[in-house]
C-alpha atoms as a PDB file:
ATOM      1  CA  UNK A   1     -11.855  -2.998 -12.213  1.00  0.00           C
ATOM      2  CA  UNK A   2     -10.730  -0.965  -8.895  1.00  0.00           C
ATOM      3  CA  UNK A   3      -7.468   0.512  -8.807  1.00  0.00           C
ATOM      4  CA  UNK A   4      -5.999   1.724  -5.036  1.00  0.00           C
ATOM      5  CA  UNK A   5      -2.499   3.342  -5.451  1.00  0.00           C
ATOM      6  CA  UNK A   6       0.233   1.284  -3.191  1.00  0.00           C
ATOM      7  CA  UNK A   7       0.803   3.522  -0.342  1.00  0.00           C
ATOM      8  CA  UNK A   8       4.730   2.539  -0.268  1.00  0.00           C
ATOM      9  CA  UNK A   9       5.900   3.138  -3.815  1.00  0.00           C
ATOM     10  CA  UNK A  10       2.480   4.185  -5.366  1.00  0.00           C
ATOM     11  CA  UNK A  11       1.685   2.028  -7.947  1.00  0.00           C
ATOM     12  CA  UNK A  12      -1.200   1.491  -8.975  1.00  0.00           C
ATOM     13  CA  UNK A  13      -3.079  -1.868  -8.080  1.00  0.00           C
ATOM     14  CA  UNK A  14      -6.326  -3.553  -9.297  1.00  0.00           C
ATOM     15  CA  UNK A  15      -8.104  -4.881  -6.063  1.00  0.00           C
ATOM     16  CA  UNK A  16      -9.640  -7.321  -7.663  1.00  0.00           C
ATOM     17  CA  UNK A  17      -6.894  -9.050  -8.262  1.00  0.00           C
ATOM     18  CA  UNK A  18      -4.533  -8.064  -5.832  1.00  0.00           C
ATOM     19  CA  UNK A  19      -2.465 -10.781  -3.658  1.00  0.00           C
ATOM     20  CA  UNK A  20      -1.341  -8.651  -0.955  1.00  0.00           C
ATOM     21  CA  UNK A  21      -3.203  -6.629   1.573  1.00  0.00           C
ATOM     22  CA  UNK A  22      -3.201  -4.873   5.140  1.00  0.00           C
ATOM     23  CA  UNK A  23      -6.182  -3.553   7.375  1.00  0.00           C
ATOM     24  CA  UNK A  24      -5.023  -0.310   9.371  1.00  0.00           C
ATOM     25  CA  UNK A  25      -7.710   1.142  11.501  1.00  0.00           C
ATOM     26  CA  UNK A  26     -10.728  -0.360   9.550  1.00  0.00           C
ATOM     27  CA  UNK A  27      -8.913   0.498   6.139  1.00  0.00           C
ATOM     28  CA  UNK A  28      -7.809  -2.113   3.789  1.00  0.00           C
ATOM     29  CA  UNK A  29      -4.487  -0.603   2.153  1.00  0.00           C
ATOM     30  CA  UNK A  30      -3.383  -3.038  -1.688  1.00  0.00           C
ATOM     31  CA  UNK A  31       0.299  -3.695  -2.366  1.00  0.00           C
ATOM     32  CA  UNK A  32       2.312  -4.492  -5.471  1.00  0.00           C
ATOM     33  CA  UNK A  33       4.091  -7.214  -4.201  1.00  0.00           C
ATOM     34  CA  UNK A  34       5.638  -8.803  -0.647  1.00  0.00           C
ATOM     35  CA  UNK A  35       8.287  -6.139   0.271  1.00  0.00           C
ATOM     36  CA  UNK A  36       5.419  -3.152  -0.288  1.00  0.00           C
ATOM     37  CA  UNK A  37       3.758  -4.956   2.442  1.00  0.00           C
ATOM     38  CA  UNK A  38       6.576  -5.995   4.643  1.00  0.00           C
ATOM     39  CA  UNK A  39       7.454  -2.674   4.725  1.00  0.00           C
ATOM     40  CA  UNK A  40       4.158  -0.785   4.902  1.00  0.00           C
ATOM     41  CA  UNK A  41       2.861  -3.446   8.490  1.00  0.00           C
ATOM     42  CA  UNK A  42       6.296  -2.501   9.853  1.00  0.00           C
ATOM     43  CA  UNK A  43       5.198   0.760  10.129  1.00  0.00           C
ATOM     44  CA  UNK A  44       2.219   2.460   8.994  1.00  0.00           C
ATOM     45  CA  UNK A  45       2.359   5.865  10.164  1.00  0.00           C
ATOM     46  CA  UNK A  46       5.154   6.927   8.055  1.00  0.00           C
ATOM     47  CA  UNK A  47       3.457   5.970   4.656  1.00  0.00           C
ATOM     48  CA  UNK A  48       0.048   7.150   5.375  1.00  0.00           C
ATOM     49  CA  UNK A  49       1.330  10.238   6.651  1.00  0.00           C
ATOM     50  CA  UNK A  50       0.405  13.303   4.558  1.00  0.00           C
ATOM     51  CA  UNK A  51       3.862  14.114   4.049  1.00  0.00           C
ATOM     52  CA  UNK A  52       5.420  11.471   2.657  1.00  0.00           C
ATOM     53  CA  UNK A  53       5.724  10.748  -0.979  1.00  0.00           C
ATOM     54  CA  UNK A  54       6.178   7.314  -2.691  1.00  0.00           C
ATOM     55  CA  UNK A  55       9.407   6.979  -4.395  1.00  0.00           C
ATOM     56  CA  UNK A  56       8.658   4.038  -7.060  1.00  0.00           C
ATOM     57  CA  UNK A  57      10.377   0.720  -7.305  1.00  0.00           C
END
């Protein structure tokens, strides 16, 4: 099993089985569920900036 930690609200998800996914510049970025997603395509740059820090849901 291969966990990648949700860029949006950093949970962690197992790739394997995960339902959601983006590709951003030749990365593929997992996502606990729809609205992680929605959010994270809307605008990239502000979660996979070094700064930012994932809240939780």
């Amino acid at each position: 099993m291969a966990i990648a930690i949700d860029p949006v609200c950093g949970m962690q998800v197992d790739t394997e089985k995960a339902t959601f996914t983006s590709e951003h510049e030749g990365t593929v970025y997992y996502f606990c569920g729809k609205g992680c997603k929605l959010e994270f395509d809307d605008d990239p740059a502000t979660y996979l900036d070094p700064g930012y820090e994932p809240q939780g849901m």
